[in-house]
PDB file of N, CA and C in Angstrom:
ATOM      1  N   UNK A   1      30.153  37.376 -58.253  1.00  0.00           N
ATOM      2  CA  UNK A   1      31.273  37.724 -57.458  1.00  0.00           C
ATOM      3  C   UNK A   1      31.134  37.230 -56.017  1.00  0.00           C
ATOM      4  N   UNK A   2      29.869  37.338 -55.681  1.00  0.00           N
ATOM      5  CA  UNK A   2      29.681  36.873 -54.146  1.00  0.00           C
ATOM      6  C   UNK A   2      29.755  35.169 -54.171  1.00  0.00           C
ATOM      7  N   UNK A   3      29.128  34.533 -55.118  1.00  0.00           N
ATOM      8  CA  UNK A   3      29.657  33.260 -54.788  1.00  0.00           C
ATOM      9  C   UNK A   3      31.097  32.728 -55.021  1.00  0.00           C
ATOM     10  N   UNK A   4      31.976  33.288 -55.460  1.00  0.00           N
ATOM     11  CA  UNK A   4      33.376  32.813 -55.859  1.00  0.00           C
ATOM     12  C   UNK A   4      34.059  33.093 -54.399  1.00  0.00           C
ATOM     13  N   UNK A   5      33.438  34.020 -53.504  1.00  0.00           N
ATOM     14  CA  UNK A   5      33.807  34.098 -52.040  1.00  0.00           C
ATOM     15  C   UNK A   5      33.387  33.465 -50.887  1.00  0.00           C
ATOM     16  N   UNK A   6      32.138  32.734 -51.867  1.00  0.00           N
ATOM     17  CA  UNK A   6      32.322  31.805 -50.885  1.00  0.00           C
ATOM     18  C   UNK A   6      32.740  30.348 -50.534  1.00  0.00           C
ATOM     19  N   UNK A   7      32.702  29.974 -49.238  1.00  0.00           N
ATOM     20  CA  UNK A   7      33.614  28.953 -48.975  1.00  0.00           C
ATOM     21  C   UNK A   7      33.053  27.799 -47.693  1.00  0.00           C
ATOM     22  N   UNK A   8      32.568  26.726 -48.086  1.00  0.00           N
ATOM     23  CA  UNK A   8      32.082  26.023 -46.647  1.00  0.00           C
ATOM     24  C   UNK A   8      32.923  25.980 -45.808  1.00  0.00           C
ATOM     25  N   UNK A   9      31.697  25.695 -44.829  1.00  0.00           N
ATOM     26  CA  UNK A   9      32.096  25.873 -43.394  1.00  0.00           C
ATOM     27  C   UNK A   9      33.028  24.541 -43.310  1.00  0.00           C
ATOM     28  N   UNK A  10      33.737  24.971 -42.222  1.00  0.00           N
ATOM     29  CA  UNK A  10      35.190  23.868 -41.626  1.00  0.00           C
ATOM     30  C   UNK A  10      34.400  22.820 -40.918  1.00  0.00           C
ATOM     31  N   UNK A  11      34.306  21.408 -40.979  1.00  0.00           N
ATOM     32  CA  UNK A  11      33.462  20.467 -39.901  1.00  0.00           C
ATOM     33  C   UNK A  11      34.537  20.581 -38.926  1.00  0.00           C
ATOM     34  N   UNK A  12      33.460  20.438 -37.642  1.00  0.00           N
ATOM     35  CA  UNK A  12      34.453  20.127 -36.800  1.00  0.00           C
ATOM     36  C   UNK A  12      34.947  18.669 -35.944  1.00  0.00           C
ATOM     37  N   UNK A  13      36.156  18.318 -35.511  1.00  0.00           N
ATOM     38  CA  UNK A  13      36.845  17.245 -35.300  1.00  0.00           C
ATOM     39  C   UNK A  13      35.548  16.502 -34.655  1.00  0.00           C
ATOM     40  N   UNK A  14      35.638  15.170 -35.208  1.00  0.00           N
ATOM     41  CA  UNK A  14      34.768  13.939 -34.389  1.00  0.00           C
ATOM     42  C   UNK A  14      34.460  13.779 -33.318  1.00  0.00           C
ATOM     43  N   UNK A  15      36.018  13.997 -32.022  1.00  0.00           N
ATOM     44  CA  UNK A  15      35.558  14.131 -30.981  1.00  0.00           C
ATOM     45  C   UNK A  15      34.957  15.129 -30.293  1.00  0.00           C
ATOM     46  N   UNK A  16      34.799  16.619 -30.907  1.00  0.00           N
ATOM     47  CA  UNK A  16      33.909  17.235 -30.260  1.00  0.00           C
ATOM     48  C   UNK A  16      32.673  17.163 -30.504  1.00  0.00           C
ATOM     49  N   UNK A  17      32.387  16.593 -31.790  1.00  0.00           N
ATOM     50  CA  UNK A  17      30.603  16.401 -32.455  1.00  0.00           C
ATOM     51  C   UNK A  17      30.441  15.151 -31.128  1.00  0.00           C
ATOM     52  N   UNK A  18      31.051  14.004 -30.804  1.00  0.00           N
ATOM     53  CA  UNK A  18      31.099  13.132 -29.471  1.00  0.00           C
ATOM     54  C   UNK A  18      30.903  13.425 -28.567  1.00  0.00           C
ATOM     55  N   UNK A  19      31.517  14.480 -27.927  1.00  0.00           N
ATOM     56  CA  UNK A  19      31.515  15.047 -26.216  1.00  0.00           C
ATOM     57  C   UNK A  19      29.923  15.869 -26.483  1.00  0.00           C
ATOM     58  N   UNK A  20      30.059  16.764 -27.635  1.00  0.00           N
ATOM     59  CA  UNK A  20      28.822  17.638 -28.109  1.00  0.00           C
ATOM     60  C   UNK A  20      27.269  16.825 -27.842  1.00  0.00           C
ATOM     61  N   UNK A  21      27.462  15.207 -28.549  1.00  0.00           N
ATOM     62  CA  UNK A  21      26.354  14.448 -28.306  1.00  0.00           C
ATOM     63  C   UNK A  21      26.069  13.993 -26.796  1.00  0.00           C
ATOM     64  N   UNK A  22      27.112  13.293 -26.273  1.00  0.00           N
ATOM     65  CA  UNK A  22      27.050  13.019 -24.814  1.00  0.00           C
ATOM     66  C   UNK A  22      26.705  13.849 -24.091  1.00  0.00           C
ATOM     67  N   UNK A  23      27.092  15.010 -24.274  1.00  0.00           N
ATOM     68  CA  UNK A  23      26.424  16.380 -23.289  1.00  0.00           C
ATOM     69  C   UNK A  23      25.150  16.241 -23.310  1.00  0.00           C
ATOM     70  N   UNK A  24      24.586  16.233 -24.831  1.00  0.00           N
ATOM     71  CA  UNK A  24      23.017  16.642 -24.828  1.00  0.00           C
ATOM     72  C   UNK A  24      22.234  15.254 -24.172  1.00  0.00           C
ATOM     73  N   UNK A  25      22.877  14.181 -24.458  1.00  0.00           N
ATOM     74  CA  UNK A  25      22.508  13.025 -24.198  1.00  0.00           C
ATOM     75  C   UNK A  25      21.990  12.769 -22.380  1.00  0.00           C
ATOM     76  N   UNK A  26      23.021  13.372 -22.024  1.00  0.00           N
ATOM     77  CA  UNK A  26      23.257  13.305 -20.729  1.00  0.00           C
ATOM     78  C   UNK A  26      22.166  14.327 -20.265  1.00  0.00           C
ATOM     79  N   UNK A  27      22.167  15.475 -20.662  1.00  0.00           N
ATOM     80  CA  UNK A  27      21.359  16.695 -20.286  1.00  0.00           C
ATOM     81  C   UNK A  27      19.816  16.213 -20.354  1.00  0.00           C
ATOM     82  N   UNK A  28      19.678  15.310 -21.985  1.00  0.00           N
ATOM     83  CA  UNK A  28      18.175  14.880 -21.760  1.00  0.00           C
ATOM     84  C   UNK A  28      18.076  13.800 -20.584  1.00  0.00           C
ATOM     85  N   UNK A  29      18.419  13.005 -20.355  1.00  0.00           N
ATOM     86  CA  UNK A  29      18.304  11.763 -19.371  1.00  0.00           C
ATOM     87  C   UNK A  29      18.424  12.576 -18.027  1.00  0.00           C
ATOM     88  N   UNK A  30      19.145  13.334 -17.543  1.00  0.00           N
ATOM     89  CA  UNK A  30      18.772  14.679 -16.674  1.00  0.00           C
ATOM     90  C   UNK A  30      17.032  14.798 -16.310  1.00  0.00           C
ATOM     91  N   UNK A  31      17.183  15.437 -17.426  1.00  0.00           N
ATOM     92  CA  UNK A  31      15.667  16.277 -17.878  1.00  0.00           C
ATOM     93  C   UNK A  31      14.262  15.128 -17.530  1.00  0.00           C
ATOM     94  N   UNK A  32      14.624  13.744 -17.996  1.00  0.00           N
ATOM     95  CA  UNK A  32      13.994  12.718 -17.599  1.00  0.00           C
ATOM     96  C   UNK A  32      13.754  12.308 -16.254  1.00  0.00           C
ATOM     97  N   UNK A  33      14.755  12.157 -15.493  1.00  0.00           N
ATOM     98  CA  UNK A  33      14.854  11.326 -14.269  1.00  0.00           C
ATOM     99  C   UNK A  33      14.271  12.695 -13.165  1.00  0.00           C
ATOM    100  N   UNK A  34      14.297  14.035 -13.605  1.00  0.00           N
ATOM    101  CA  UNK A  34      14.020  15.047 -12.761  1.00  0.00           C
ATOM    102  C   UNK A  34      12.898  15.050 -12.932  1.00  0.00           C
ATOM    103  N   UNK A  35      12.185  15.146 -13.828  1.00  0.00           N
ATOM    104  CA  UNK A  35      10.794  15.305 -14.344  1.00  0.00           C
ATOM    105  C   UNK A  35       9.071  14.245 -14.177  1.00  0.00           C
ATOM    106  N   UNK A  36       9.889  13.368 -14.266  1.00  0.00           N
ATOM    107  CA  UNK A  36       8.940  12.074 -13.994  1.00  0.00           C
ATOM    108  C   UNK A  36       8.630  11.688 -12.716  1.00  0.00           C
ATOM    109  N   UNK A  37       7.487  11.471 -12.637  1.00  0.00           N
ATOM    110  CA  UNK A  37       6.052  11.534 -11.426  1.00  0.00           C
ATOM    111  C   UNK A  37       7.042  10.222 -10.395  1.00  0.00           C
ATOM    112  N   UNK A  38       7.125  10.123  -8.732  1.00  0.00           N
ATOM    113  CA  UNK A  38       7.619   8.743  -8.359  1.00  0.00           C
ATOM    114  C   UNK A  38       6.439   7.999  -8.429  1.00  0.00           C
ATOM    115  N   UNK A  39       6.593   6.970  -7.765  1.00  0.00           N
ATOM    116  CA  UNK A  39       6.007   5.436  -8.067  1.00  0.00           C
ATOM    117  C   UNK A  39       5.235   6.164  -6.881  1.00  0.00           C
ATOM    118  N   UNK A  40       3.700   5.572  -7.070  1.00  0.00           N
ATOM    119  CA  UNK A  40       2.727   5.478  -5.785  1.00  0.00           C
ATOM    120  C   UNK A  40       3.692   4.855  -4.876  1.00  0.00           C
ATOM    121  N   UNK A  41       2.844   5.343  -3.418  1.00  0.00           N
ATOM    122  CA  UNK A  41       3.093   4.657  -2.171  1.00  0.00           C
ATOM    123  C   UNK A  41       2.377   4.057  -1.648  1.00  0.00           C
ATOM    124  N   UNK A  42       2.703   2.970  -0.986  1.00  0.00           N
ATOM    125  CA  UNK A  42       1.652   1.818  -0.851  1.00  0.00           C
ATOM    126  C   UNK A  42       2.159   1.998   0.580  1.00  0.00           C
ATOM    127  N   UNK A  43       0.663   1.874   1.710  1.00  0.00           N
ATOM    128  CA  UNK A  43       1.470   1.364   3.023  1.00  0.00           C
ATOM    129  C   UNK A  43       1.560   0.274   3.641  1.00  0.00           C
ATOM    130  N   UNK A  44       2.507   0.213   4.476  1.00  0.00           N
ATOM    131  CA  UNK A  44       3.334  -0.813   4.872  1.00  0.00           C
ATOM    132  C   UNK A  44       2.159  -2.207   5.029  1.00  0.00           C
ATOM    133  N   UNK A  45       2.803  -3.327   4.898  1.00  0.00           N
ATOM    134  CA  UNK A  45       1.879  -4.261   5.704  1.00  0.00           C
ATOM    135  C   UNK A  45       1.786  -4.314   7.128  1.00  0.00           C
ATOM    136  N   UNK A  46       0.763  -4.213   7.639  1.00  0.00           N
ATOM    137  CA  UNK A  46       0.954  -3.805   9.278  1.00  0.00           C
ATOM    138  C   UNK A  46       1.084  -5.120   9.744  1.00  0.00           C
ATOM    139  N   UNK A  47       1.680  -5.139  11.357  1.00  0.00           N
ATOM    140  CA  UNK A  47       2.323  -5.975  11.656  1.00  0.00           C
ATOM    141  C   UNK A  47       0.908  -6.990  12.409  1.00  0.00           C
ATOM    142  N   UNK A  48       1.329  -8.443  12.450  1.00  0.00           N
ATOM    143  CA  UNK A  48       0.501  -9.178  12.954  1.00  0.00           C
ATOM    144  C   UNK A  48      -0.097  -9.291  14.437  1.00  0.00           C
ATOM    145  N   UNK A  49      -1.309  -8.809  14.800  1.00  0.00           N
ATOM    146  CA  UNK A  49      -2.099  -8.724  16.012  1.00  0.00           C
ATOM    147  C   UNK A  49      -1.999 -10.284  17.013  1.00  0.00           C
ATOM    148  N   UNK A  50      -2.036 -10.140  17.967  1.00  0.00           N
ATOM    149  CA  UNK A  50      -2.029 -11.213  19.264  1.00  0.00           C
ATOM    150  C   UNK A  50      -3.332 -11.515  18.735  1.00  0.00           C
ATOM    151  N   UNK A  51      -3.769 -13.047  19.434  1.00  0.00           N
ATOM    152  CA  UNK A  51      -5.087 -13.250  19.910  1.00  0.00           C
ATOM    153  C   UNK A  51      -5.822 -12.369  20.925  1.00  0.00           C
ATOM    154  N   UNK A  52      -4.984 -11.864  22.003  1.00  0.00           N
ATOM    155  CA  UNK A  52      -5.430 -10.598  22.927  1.00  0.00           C
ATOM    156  C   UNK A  52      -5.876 -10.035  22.156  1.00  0.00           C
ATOM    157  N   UNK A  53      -5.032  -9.319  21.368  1.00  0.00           N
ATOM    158  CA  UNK A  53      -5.428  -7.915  21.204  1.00  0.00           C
ATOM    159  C   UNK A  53      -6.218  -7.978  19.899  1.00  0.00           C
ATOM    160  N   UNK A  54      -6.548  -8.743  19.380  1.00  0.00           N
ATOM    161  CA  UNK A  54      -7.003  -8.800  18.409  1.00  0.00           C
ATOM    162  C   UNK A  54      -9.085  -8.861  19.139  1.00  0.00           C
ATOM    163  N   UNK A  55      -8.894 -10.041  19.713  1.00  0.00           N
ATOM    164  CA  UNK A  55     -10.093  -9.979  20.991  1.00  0.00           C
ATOM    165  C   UNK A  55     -10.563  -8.536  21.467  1.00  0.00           C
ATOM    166  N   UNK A  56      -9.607  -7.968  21.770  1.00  0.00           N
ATOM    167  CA  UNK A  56      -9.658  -7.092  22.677  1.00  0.00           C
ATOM    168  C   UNK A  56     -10.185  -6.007  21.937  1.00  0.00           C
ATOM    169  N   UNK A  57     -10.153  -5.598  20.289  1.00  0.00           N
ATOM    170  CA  UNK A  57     -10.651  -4.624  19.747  1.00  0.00           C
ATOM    171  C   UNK A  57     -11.945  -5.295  18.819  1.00  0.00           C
ATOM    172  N   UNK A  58     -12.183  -6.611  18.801  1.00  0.00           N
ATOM    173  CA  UNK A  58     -13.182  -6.883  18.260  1.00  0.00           C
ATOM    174  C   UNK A  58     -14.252  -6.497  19.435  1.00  0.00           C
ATOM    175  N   UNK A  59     -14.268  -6.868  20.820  1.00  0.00           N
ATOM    176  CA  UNK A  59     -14.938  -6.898  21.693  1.00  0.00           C
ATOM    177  C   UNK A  59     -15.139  -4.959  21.914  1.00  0.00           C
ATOM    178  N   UNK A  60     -14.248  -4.713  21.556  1.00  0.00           N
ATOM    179  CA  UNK A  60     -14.593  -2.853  21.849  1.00  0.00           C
ATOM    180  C   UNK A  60     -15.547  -2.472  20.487  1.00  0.00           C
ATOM    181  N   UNK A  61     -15.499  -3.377  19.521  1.00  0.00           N
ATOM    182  CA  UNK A  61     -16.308  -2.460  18.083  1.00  0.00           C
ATOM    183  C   UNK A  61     -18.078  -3.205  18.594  1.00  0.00           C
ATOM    184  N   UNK A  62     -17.721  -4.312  19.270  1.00  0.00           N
ATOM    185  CA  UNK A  62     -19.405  -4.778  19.215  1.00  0.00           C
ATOM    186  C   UNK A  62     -19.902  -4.865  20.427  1.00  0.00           C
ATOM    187  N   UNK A  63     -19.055  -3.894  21.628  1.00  0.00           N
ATOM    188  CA  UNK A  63     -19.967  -3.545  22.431  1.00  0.00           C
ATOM    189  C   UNK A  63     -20.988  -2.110  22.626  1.00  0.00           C
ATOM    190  N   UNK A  64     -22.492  -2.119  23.095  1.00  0.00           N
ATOM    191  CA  UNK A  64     -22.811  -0.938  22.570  1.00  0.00           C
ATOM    192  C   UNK A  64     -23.271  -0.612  23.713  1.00  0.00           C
ATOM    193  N   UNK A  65     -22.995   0.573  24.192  1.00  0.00           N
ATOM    194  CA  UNK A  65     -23.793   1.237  25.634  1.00  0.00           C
ATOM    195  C   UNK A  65     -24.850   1.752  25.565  1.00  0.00           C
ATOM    196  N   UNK A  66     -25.145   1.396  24.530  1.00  0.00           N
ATOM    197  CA  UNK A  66     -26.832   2.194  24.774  1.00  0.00           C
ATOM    198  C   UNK A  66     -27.690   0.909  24.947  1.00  0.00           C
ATOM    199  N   UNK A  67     -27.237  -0.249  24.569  1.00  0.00           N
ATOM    200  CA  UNK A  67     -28.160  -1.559  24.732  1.00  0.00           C
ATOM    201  C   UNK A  67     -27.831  -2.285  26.201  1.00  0.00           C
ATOM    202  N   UNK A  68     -26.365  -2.255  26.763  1.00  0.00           N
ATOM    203  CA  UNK A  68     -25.963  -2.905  27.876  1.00  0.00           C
ATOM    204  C   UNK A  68     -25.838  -3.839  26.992  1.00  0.00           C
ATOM    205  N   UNK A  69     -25.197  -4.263  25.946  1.00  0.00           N
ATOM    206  CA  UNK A  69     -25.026  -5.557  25.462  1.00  0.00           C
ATOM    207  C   UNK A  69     -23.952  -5.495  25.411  1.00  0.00           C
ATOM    208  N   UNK A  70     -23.013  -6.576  26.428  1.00  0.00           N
ATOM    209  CA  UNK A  70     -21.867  -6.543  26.268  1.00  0.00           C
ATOM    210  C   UNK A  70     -21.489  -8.303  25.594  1.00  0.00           C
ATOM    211  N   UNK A  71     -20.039  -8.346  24.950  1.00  0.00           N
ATOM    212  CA  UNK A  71     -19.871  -9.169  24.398  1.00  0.00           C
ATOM    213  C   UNK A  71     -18.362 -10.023  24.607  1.00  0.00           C
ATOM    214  N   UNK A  72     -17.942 -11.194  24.738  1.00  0.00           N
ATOM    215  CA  UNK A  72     -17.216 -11.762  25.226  1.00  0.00           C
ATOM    216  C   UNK A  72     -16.060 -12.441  23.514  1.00  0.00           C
ATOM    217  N   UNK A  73     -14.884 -12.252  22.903  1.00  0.00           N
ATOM    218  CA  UNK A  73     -15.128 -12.800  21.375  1.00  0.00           C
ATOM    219  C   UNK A  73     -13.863 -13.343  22.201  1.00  0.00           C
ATOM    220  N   UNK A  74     -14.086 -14.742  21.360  1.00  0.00           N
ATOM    221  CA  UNK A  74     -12.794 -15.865  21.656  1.00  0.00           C
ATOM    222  C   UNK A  74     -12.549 -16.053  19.633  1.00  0.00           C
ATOM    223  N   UNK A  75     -11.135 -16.014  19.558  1.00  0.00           N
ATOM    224  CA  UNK A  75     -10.502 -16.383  18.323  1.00  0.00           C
ATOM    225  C   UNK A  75      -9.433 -17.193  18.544  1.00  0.00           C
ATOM    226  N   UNK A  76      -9.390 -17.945  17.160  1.00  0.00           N
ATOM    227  CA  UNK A  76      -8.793 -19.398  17.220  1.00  0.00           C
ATOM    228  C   UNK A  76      -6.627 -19.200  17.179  1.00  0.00           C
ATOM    229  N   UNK A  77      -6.462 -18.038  16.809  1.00  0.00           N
ATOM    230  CA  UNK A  77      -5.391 -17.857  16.278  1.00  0.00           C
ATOM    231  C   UNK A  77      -5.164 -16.610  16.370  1.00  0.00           C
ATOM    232  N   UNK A  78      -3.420 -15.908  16.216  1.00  0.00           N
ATOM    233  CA  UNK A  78      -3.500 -14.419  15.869  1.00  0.00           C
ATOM    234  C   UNK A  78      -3.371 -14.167  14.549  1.00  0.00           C
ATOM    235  N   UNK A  79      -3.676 -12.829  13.958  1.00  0.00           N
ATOM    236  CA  UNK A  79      -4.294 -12.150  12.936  1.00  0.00           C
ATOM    237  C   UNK A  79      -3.599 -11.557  12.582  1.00  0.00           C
ATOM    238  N   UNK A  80      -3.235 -11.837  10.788  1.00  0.00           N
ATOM    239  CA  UNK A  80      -2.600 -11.231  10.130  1.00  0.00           C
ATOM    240  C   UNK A  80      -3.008 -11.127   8.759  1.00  0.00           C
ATOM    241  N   UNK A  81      -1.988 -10.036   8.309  1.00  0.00           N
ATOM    242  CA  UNK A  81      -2.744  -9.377   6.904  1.00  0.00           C
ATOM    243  C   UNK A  81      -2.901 -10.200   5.764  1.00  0.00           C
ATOM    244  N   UNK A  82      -3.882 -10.394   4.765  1.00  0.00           N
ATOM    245  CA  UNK A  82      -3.958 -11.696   3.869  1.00  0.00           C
ATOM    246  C   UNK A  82      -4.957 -12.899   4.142  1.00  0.00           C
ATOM    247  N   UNK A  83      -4.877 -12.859   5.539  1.00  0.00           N
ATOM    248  CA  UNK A  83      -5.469 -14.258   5.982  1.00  0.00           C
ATOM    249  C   UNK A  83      -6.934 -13.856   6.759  1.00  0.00           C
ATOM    250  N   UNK A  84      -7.427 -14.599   7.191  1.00  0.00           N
ATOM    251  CA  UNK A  84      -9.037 -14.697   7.500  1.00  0.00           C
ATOM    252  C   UNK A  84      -8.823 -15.792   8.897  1.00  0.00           C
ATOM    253  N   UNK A  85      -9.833 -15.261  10.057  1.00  0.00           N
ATOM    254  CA  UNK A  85      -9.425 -16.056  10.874  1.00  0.00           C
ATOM    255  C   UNK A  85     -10.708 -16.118  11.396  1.00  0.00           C
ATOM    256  N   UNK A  86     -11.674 -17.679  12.063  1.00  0.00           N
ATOM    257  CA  UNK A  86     -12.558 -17.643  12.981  1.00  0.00           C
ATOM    258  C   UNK A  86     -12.735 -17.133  14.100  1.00  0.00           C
ATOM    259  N   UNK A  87     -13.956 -16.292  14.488  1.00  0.00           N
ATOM    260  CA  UNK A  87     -13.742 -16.035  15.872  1.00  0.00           C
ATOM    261  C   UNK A  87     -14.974 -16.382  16.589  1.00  0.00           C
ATOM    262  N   UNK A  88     -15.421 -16.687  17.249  1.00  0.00           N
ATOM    263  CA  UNK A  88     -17.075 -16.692  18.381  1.00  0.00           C
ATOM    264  C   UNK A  88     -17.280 -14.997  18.932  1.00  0.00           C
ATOM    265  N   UNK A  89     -18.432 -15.170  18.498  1.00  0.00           N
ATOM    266  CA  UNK A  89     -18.932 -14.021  19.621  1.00  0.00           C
ATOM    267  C   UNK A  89     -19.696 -14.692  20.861  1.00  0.00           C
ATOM    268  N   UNK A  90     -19.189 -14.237  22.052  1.00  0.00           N
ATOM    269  CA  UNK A  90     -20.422 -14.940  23.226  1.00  0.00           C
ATOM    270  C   UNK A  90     -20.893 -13.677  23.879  1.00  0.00           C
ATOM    271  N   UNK A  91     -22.572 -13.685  24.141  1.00  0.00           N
ATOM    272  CA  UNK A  91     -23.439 -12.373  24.220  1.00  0.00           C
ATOM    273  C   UNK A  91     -23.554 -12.879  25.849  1.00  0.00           C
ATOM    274  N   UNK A  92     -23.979 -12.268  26.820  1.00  0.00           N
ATOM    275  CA  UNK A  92     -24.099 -12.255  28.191  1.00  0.00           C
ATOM    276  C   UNK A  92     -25.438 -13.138  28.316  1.00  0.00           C
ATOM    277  N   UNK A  93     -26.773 -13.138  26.575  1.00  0.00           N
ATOM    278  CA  UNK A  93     -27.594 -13.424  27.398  1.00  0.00           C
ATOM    279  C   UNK A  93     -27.407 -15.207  26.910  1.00  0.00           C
ATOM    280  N   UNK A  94     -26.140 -15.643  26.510  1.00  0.00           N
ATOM    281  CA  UNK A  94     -26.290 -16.803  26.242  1.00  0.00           C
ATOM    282  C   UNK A  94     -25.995 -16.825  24.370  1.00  0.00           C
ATOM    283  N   UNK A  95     -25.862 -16.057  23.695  1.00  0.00           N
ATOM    284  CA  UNK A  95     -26.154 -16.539  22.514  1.00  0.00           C
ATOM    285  C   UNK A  95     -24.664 -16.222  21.761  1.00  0.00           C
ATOM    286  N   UNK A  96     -24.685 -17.373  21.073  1.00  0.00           N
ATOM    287  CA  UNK A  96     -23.041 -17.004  19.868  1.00  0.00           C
ATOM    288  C   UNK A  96     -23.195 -17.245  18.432  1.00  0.00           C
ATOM    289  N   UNK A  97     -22.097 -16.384  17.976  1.00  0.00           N
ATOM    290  CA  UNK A  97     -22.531 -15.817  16.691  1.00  0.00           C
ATOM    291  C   UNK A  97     -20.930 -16.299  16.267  1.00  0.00           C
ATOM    292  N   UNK A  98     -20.961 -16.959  15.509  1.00  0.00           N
ATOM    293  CA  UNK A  98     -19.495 -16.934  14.490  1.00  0.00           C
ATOM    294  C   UNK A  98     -18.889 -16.139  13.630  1.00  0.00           C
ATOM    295  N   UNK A  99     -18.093 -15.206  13.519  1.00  0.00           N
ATOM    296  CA  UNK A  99     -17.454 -14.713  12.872  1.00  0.00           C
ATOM    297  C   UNK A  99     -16.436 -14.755  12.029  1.00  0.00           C
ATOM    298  N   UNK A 100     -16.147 -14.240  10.669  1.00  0.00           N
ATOM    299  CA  UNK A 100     -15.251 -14.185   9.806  1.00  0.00           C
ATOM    300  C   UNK A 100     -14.199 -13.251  10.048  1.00  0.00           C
ATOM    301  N   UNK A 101     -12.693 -13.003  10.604  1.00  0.00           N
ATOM    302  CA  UNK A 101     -11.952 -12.001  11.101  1.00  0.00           C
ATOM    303  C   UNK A 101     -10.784 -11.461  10.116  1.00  0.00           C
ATOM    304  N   UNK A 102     -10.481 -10.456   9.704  1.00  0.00           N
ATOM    305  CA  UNK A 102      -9.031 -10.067   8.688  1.00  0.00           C
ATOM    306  C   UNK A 102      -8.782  -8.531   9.274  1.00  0.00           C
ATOM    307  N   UNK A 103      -7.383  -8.682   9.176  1.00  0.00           N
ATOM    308  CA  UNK A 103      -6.591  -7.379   9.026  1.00  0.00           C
ATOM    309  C   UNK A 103      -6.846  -6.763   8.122  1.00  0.00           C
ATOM    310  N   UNK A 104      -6.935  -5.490   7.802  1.00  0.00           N
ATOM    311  CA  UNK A 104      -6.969  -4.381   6.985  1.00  0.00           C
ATOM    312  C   UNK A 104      -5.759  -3.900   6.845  1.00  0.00           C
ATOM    313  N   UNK A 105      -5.642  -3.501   5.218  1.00  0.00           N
ATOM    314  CA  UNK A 105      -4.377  -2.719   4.969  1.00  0.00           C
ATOM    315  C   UNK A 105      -3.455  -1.389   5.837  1.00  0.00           C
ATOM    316  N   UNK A 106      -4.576  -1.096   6.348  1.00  0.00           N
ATOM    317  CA  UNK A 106      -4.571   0.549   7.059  1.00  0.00           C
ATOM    318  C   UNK A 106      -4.095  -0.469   9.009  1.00  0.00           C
ATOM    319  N   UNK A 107      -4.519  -1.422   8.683  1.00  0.00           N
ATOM    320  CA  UNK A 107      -4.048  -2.040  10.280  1.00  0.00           C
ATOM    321  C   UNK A 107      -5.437  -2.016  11.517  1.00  0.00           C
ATOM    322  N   UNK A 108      -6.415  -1.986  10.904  1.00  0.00           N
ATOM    323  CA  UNK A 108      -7.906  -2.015  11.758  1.00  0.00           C
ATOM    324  C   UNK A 108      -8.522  -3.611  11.460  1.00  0.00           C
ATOM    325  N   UNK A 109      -9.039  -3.893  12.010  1.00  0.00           N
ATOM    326  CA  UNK A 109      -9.838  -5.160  12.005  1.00  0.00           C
ATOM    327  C   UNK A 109     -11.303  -5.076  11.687  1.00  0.00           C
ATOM    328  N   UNK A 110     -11.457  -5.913  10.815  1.00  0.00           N
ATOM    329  CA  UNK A 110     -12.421  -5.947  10.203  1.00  0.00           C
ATOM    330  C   UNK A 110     -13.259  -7.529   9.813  1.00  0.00           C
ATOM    331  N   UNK A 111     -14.634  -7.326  10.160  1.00  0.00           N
ATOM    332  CA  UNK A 111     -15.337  -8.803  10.405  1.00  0.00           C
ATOM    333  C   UNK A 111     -16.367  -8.948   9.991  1.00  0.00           C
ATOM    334  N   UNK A 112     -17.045 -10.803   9.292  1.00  0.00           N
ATOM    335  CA  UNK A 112     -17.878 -10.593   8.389  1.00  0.00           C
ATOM    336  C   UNK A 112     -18.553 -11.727   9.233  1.00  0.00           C
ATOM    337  N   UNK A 113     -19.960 -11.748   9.141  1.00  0.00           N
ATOM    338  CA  UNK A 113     -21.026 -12.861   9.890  1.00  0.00           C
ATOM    339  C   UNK A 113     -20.863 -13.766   8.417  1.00  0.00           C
ATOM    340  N   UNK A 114     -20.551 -15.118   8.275  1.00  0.00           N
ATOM    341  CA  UNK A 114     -20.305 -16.182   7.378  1.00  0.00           C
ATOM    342  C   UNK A 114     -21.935 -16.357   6.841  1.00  0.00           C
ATOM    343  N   UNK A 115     -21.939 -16.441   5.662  1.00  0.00           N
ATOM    344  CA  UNK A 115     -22.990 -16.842   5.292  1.00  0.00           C
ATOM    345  C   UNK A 115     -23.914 -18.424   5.413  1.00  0.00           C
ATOM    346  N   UNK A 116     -25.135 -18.345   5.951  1.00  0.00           N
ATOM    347  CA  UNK A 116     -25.412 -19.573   6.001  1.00  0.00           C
ATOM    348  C   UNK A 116     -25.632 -20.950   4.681  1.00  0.00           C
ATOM    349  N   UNK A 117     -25.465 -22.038   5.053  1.00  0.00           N
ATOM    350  CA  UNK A 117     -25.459 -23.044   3.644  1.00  0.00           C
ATOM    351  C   UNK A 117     -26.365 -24.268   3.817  1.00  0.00           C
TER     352      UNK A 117
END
């Protein structure tokens, strides 16, 4: 008796099973774009140093007050990020030292004594 009463369910019209999907569709891609980590940050490329000033902070990292050794640095060019630039060191008591010169990501200068060949 109970099954002769019963009766399937009515489907319902196409376009609401449509709007029904797009909703959820939409709701997940939501759920996505809110959820997901951003992209690392990288910092900026810092901007390219004068020959001054580029001089001017090599000569502050390699002078030392506890020795009285002060130091005089001449470079060929100004300094920028990527690239490598020659510089001289000249010491008071006469002596020079060649240097390897580059920008750092962070925007500090940074220098390598060239290896001999």
């Amino acid at each position: 008796m109970l099954e002769a009463d019963r009766r399937p369910l009515p489907r319902p019209p196409p376009r609401t099973v449509a709007i029904l999907a797009g909703t959820a569709a939409a709701a997940g891609a939501a759920w996505l774009i809110a959820t997901r980590e951003p992209p690392p940050q990288t910092p900026p490329i810092p901007r390219p140093l004068t020959v001054q000033e580029a001089e001017r902070r090599l000569e502050l990292r390699l002078t030392s007050n506890t020795d009285d050794d002060t130091a005089a640095v001449t470079c060929a060019s100004r300094l920028r990020y990527g690239t490598a630039i020659s510089c001289q060191v000249r010491y008071t008591l006469g002596g020079v030292q060649p240097i390897i010169v580059r920008l750092t990501r962070d925007g500090s200068v940074d220098w390598d004594i060239p290896a001999l060949r």
